[in-house]
Each structure stands twice: as C-alpha cells, then as structure tokens.
PDB file of N, CA and C in Angstrom:
ATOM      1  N   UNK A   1      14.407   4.677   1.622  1.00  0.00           N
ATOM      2  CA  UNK A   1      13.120   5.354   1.607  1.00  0.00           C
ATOM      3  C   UNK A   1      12.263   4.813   0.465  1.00  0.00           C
ATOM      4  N   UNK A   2      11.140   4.866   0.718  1.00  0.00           N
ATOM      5  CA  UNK A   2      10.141   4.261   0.027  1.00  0.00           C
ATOM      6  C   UNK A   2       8.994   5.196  -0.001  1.00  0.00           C
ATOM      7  N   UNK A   3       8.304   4.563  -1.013  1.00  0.00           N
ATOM      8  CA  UNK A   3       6.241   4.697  -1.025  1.00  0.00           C
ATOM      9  C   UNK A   3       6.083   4.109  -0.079  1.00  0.00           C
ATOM     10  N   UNK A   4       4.784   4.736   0.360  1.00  0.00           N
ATOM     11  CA  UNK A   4       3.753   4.115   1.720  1.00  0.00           C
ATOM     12  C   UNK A   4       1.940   4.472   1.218  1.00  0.00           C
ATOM     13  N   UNK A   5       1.610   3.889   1.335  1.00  0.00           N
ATOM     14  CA  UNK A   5       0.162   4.069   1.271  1.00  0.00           C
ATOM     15  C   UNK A   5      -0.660   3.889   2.466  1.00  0.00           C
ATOM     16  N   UNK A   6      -1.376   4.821   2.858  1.00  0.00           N
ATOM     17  CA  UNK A   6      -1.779   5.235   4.244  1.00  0.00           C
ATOM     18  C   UNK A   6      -3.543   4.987   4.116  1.00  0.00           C
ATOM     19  N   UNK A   7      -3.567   5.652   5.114  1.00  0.00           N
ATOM     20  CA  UNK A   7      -5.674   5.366   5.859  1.00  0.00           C
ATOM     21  C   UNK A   7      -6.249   5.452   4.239  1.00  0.00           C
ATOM     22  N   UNK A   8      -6.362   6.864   3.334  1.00  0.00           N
ATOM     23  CA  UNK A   8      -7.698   6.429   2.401  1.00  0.00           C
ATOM     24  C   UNK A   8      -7.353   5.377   1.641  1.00  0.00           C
ATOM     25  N   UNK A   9      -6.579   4.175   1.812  1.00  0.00           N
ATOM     26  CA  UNK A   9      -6.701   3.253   0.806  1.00  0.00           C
ATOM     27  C   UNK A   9      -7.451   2.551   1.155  1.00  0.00           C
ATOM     28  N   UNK A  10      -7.404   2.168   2.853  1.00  0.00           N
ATOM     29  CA  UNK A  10      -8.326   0.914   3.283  1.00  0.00           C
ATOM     30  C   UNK A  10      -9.260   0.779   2.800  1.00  0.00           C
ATOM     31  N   UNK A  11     -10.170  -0.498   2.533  1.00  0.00           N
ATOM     32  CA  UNK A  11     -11.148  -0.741   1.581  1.00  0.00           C
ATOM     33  C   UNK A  11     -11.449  -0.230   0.665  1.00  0.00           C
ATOM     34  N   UNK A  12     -10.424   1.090  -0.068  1.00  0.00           N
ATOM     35  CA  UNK A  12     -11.233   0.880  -1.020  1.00  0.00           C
ATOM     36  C   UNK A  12     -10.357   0.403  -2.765  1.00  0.00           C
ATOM     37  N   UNK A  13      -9.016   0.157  -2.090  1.00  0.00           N
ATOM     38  CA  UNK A  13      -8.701  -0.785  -3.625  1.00  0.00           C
ATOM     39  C   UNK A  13      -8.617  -0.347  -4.545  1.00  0.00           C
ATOM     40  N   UNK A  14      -8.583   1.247  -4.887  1.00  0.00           N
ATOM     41  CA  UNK A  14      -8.590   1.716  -6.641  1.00  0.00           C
ATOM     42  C   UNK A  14      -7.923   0.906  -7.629  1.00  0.00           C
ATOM     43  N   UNK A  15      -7.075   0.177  -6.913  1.00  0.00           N
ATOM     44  CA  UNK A  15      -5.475  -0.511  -8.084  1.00  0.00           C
ATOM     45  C   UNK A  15      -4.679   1.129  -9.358  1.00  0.00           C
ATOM     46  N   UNK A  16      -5.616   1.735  -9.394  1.00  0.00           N
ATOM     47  CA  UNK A  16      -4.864   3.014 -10.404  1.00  0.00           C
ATOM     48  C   UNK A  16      -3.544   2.675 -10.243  1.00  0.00           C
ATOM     49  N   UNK A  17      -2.788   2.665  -9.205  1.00  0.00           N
ATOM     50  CA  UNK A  17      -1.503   2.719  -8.512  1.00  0.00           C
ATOM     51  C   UNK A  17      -1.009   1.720  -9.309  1.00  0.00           C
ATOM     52  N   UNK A  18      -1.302   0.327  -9.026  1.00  0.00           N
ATOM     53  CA  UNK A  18      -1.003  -0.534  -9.582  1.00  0.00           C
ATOM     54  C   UNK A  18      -0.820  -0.728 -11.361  1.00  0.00           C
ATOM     55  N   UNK A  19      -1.798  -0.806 -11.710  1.00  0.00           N
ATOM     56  CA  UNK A  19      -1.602   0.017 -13.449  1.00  0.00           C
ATOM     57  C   UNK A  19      -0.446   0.541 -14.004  1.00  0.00           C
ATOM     58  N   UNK A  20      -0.100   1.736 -13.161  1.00  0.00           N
ATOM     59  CA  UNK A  20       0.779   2.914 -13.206  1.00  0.00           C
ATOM     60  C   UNK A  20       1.972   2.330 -13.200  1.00  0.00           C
ATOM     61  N   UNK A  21       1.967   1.266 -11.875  1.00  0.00           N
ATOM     62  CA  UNK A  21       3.984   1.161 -11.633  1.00  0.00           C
ATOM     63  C   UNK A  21       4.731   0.407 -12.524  1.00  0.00           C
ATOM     64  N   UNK A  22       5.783   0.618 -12.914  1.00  0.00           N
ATOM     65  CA  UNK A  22       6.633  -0.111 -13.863  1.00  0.00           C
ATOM     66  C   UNK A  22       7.005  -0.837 -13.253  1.00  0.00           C
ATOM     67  N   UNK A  23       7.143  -1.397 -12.337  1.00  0.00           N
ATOM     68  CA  UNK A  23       7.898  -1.924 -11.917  1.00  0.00           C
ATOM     69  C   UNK A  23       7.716  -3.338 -10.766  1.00  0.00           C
ATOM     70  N   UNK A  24       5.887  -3.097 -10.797  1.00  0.00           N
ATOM     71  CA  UNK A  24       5.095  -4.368 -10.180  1.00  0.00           C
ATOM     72  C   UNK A  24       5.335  -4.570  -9.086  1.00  0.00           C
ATOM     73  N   UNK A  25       5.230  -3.132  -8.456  1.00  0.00           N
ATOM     74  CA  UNK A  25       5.915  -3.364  -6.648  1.00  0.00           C
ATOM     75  C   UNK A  25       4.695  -2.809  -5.751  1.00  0.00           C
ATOM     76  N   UNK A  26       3.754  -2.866  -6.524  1.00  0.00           N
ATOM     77  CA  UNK A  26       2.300  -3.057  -5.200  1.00  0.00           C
ATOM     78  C   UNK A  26       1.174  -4.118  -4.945  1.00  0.00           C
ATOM     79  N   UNK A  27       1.727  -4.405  -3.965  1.00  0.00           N
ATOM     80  CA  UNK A  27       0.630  -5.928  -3.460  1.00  0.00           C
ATOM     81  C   UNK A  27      -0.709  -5.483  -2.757  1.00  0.00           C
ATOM     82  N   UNK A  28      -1.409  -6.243  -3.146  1.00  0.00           N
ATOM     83  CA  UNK A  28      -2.714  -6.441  -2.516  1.00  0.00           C
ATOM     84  C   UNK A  28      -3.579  -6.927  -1.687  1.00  0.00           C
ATOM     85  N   UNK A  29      -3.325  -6.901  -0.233  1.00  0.00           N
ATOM     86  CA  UNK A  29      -3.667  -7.284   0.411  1.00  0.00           C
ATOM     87  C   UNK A  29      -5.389  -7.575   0.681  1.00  0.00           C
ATOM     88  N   UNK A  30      -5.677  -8.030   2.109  1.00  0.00           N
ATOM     89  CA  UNK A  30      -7.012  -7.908   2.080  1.00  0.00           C
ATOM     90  C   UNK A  30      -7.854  -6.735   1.936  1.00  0.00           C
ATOM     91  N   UNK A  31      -7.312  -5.846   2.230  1.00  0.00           N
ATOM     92  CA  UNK A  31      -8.348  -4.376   2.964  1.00  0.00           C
ATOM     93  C   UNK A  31      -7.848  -3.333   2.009  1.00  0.00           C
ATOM     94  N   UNK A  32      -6.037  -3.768   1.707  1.00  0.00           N
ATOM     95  CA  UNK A  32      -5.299  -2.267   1.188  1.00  0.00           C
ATOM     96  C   UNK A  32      -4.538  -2.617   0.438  1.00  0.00           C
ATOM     97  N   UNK A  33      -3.672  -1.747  -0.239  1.00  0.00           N
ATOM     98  CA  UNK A  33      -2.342  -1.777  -0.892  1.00  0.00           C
ATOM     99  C   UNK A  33      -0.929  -1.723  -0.239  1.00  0.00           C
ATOM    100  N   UNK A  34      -0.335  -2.454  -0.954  1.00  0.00           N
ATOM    101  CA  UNK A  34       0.969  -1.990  -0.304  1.00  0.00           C
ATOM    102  C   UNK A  34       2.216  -1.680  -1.130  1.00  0.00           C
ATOM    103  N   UNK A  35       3.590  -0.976  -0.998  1.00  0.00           N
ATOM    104  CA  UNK A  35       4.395  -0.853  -1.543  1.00  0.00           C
ATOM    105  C   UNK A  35       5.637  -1.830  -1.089  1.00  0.00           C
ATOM    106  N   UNK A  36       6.234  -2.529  -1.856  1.00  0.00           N
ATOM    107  CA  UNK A  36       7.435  -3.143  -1.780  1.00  0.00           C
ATOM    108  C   UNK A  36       8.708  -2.372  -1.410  1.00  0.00           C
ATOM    109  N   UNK A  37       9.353  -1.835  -0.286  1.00  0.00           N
ATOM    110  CA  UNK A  37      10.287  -1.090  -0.481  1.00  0.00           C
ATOM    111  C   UNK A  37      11.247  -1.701  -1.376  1.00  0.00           C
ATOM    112  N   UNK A  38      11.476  -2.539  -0.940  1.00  0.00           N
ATOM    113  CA  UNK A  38      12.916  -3.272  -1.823  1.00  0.00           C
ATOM    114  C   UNK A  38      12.845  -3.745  -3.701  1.00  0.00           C
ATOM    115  N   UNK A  39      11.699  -3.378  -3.917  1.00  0.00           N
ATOM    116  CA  UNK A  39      11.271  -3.602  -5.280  1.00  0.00           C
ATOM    117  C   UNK A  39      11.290  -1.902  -6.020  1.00  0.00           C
ATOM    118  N   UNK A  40      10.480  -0.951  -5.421  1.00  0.00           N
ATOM    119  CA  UNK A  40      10.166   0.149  -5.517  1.00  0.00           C
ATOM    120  C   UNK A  40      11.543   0.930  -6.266  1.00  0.00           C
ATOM    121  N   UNK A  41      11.289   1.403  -7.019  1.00  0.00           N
ATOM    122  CA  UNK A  41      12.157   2.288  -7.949  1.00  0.00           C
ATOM    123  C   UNK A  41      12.128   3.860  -7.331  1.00  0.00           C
ATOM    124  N   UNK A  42      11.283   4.186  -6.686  1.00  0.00           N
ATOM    125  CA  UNK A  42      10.913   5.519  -6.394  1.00  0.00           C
ATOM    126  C   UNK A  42      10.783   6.237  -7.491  1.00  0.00           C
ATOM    127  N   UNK A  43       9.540   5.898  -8.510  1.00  0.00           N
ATOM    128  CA  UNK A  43       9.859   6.646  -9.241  1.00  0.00           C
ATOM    129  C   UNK A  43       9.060   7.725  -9.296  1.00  0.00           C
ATOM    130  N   UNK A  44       7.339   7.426  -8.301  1.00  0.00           N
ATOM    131  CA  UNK A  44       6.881   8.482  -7.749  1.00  0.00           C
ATOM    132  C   UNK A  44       5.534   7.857  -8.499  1.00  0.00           C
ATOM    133  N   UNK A  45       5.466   7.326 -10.194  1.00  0.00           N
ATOM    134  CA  UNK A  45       4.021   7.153 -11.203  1.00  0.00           C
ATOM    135  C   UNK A  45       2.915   7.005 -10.547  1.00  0.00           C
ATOM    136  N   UNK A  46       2.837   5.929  -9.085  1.00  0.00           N
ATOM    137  CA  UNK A  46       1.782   5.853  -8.559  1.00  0.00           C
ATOM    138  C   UNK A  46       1.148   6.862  -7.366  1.00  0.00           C
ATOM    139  N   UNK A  47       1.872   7.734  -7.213  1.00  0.00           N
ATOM    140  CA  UNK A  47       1.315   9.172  -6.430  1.00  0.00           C
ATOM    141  C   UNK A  47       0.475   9.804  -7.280  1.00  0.00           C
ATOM    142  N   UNK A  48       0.141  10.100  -8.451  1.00  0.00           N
ATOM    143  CA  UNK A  48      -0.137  11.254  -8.996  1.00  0.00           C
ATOM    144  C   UNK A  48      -1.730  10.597  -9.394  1.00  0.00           C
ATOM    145  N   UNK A  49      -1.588   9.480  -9.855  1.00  0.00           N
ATOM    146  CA  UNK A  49      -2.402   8.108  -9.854  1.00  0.00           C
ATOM    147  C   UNK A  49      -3.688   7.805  -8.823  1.00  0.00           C
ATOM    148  N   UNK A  50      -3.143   8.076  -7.742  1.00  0.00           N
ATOM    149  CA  UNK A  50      -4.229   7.588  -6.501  1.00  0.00           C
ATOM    150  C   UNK A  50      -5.447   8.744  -6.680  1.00  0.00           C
ATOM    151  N   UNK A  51      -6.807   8.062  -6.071  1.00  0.00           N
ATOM    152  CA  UNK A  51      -7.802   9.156  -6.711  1.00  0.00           C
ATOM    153  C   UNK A  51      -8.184   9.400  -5.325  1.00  0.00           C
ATOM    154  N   UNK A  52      -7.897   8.721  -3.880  1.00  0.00           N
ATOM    155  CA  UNK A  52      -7.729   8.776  -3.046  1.00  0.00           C
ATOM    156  C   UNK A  52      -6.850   9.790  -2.215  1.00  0.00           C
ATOM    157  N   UNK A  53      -5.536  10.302  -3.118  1.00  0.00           N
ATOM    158  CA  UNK A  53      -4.784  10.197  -2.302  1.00  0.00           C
ATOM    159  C   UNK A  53      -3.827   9.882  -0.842  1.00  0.00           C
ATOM    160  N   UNK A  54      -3.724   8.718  -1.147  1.00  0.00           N
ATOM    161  CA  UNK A  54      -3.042   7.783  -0.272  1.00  0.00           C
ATOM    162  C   UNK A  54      -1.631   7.443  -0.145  1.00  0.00           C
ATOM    163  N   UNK A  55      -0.996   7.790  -1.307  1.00  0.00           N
ATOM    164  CA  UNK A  55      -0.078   7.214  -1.296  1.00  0.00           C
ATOM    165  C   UNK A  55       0.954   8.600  -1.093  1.00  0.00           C
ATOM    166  N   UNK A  56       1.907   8.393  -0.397  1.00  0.00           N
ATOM    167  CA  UNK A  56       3.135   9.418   0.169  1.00  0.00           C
ATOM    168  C   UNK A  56       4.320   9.074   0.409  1.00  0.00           C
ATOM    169  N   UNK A  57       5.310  10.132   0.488  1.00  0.00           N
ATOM    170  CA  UNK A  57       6.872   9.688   0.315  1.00  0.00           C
ATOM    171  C   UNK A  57       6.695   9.206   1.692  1.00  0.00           C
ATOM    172  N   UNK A  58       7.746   8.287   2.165  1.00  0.00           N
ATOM    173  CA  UNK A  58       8.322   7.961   3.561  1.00  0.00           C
ATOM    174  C   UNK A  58       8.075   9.077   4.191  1.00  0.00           C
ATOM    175  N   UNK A  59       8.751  10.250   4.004  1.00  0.00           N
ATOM    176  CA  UNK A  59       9.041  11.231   4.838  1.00  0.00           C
ATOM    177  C   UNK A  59       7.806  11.861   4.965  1.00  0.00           C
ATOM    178  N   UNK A  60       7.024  12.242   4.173  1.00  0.00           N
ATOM    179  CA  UNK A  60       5.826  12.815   3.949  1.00  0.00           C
ATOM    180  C   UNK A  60       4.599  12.402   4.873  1.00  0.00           C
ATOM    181  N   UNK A  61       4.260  10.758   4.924  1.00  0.00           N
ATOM    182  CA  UNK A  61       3.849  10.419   5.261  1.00  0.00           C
ATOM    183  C   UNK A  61       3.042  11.414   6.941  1.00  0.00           C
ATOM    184  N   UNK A  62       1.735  12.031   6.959  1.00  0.00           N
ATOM    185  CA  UNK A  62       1.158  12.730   8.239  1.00  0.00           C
ATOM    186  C   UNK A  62       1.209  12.181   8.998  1.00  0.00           C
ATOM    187  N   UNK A  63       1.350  12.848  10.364  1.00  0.00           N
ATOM    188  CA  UNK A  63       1.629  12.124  11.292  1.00  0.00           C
ATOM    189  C   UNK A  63       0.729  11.512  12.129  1.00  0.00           C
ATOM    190  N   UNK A  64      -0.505  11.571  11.153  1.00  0.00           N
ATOM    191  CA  UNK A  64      -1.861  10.762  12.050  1.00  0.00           C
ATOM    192  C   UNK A  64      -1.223   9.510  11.577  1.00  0.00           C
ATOM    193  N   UNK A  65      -0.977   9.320  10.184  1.00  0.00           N
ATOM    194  CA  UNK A  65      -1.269   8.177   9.691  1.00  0.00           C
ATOM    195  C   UNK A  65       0.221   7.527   9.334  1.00  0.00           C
ATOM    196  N   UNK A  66       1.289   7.998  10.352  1.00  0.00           N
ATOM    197  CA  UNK A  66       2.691   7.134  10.958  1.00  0.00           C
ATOM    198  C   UNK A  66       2.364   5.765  11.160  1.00  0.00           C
ATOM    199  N   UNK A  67       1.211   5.208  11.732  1.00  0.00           N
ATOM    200  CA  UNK A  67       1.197   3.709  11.569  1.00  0.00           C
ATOM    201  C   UNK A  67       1.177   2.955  10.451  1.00  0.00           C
ATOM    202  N   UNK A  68       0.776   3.614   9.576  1.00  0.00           N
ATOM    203  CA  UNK A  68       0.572   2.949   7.900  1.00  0.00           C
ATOM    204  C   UNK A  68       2.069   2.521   7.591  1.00  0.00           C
ATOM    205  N   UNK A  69       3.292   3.145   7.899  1.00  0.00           N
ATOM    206  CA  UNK A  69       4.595   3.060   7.950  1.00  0.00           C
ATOM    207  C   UNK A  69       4.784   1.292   8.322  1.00  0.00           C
ATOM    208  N   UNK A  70       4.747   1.399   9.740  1.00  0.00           N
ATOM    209  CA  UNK A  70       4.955   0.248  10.522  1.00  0.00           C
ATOM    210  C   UNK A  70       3.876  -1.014   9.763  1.00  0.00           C
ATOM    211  N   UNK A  71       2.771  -0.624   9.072  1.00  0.00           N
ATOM    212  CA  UNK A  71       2.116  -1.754   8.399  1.00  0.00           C
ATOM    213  C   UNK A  71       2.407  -1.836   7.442  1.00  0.00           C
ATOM    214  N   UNK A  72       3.439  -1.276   6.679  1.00  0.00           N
ATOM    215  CA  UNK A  72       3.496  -1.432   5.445  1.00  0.00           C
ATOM    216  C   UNK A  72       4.729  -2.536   5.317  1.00  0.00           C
ATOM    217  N   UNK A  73       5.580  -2.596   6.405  1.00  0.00           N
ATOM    218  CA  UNK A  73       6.756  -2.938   7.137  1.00  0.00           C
ATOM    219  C   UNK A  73       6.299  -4.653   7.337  1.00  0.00           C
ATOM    220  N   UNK A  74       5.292  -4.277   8.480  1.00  0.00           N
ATOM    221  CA  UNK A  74       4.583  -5.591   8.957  1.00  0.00           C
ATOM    222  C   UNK A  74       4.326  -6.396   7.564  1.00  0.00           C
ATOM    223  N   UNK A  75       3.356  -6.119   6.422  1.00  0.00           N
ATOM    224  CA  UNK A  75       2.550  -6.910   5.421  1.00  0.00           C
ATOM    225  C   UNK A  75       4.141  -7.521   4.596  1.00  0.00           C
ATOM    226  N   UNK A  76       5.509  -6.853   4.569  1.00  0.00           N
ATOM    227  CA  UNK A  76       6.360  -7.440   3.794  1.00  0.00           C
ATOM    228  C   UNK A  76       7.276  -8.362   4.453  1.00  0.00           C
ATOM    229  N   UNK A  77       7.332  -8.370   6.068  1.00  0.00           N
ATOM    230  CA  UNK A  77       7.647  -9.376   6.950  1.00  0.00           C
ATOM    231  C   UNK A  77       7.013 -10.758   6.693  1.00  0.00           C
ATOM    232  N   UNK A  78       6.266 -10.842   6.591  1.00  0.00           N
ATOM    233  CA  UNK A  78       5.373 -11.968   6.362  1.00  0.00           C
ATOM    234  C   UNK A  78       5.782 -12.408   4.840  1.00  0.00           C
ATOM    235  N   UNK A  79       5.274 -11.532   4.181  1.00  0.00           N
ATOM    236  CA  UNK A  79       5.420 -11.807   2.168  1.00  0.00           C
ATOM    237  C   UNK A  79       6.595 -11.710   1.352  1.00  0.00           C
ATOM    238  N   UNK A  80       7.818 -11.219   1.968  1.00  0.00           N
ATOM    239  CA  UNK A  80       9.161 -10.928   1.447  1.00  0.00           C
ATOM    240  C   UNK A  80       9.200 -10.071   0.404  1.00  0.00           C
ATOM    241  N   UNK A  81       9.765 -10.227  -0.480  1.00  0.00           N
ATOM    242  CA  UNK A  81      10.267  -9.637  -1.498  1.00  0.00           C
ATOM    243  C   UNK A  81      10.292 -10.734  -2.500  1.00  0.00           C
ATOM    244  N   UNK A  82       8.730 -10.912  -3.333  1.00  0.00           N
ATOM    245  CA  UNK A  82       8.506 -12.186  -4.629  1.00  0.00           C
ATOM    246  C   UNK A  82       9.074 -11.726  -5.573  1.00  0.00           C
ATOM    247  N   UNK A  83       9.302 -10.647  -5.703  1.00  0.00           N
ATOM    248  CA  UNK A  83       9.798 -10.213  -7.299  1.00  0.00           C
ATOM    249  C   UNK A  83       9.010  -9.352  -8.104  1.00  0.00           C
ATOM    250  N   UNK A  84       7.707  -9.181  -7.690  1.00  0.00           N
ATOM    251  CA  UNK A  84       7.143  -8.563  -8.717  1.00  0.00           C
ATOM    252  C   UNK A  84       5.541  -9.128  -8.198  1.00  0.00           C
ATOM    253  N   UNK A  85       4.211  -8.358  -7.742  1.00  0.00           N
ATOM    254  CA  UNK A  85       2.959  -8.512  -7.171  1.00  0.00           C
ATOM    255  C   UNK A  85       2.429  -9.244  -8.481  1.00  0.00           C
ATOM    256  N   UNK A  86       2.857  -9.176  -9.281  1.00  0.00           N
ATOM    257  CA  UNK A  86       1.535 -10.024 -10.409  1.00  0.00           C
ATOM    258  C   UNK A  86       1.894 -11.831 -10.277  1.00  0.00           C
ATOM    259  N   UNK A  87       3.186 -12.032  -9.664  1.00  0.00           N
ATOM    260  CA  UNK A  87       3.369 -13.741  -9.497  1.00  0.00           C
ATOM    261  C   UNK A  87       2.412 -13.712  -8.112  1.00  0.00           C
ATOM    262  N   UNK A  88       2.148 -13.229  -7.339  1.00  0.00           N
ATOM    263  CA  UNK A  88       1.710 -13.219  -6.058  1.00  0.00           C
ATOM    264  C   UNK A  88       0.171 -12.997  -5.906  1.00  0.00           C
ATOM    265  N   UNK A  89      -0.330 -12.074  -6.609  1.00  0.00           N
ATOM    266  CA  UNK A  89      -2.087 -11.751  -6.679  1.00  0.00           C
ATOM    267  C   UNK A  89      -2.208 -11.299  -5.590  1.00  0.00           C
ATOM    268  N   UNK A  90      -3.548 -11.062  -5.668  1.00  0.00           N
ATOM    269  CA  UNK A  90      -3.987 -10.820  -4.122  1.00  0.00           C
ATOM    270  C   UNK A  90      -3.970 -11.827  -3.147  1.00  0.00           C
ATOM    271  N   UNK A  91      -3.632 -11.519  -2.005  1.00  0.00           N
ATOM    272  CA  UNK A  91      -3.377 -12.170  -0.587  1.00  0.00           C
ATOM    273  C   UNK A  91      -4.822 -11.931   0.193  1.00  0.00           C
ATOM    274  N   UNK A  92      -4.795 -12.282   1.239  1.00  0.00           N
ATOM    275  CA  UNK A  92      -5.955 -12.217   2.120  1.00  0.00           C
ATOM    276  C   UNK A  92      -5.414 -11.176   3.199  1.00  0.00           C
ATOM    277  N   UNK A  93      -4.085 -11.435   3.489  1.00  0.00           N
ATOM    278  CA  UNK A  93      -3.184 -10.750   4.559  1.00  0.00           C
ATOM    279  C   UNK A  93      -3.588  -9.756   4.413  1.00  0.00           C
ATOM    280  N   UNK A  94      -3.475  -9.058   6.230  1.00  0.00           N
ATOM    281  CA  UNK A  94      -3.186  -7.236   6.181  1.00  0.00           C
ATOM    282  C   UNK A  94      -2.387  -7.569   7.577  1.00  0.00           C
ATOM    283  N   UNK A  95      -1.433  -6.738   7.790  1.00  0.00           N
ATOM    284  CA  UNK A  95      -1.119  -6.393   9.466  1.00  0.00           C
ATOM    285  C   UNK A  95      -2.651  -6.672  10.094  1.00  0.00           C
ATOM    286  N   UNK A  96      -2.113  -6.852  11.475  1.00  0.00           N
ATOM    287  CA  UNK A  96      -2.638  -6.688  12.853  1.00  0.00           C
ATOM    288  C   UNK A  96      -3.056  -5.040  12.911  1.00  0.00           C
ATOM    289  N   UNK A  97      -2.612  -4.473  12.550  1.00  0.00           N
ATOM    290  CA  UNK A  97      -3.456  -2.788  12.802  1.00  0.00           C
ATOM    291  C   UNK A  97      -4.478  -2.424  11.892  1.00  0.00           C
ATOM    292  N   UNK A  98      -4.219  -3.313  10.319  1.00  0.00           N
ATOM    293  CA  UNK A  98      -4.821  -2.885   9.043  1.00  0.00           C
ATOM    294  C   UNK A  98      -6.518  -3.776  10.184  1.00  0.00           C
ATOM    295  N   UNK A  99      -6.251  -4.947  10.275  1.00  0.00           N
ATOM    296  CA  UNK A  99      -7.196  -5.746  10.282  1.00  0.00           C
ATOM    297  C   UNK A  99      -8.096  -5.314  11.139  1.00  0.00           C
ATOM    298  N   UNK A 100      -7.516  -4.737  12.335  1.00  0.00           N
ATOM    299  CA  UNK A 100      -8.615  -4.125  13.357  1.00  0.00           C
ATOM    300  C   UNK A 100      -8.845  -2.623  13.220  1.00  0.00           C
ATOM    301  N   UNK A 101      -8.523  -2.043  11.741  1.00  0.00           N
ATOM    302  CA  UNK A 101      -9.307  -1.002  11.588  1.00  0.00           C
ATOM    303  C   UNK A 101     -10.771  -1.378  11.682  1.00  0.00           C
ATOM    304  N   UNK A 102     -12.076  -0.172  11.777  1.00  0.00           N
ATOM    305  CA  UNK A 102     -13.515  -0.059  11.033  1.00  0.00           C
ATOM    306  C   UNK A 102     -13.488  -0.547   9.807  1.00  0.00           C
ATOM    307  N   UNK A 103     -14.586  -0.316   9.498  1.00  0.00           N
ATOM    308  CA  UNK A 103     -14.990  -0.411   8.142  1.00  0.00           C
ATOM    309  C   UNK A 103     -14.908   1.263   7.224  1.00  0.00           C
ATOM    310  N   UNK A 104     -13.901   1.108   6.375  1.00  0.00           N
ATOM    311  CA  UNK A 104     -13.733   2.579   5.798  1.00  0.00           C
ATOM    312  C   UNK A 104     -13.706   2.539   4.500  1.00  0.00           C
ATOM    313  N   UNK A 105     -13.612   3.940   3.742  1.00  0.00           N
ATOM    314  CA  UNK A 105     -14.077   3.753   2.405  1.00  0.00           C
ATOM    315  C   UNK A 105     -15.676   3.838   2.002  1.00  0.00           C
ATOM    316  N   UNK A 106     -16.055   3.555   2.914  1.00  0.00           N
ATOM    317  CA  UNK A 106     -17.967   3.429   2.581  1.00  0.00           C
ATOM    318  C   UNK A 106     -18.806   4.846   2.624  1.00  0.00           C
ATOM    319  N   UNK A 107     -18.987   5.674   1.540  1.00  0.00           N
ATOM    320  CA  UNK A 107     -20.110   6.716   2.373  1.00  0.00           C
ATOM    321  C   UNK A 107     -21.823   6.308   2.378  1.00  0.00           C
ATOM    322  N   UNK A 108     -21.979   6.845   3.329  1.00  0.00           N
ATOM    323  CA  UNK A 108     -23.276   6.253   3.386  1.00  0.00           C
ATOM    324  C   UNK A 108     -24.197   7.627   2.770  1.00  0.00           C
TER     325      UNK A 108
END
C-alpha cells in the first residue's frame, strides 16, 4: 500500500508534497504528481502538506477518483523505480487517462 494523488492535483503542481517527503518519492510529471510506491516510506508528511488535498491512502482513495490508482501504476511502468525524483526532474510523461483529462485547476 501506498500514497496516491488523485483529480485536484492535475495542473496544478503545488510541489508542497514534494518539499515535505523525506524520502524523494514524488515525481513530476506533465500535468501531476506522483507517488513512488516502492520508494514511499508511508510515512504520511505529504498528506497534511497538500493545499489541494489530493493526496490519499491507497485505501482511502474515493471512489470517483479510483482511476488516479491505475495512473499512478501506469506513470511508474514506464519510469521504474530511479531512486529518488530529484536524479529524474520533471518528465513530460502522464498516463493515457492523465493526458486526456480537461484542462483543470483553472478558476475562471
């Protein structure tokens, strides 16, 4: 079990999360964030962090936003397990579901 970061992250990138983790296990994709399961300590620092709230236990995770699961899955298929998001930077990558979201994050 892992962190997942779900719908309010898309576009909008706080990084807070990132800051927070000891442990350098959130990557940055094009649109969103992501959590490393296999890096992830669970130690929870970047939940409390999000100004969004986005980020949720595995289990927690609502069940609108169960696909964020499967993309979070998808973005580390591709990127593995580097060791740590600061050798890596931001990527351009998102899943196939991230990418054909709208445009979100924006109020008009």
């Amino acid at each position: 079990m892992t962190y997942i970061i779900a719908e309010p992250c898309v576009d909008v990138l706080d990084r807070a999360c990132v800051e927070e983790c000891p442990v350098d296990c959130i990557y940055e994709g094009g649109r969103m964030l992501y959590i490393q399961p296999d890096e992830c300590v669970d130690c929870g620092a970047c939940e409390p962090v999000c100004p969004v709230e986005a980020i949720f236990y595995e289990d927690d995770v609502p069940d609108d936003w169960e696909p964020y699961v499967s993309a979070n899955v998808d973005f580390f298929d591709k990127l593995g397990s580097p060791g740590g998001a600061s050798k890596v930077g931001k990527t351009e990558y998102d899943p196939p579901f991230i990418k054909g979201l709208p445009p979100m994050g924006e109020e008009d």
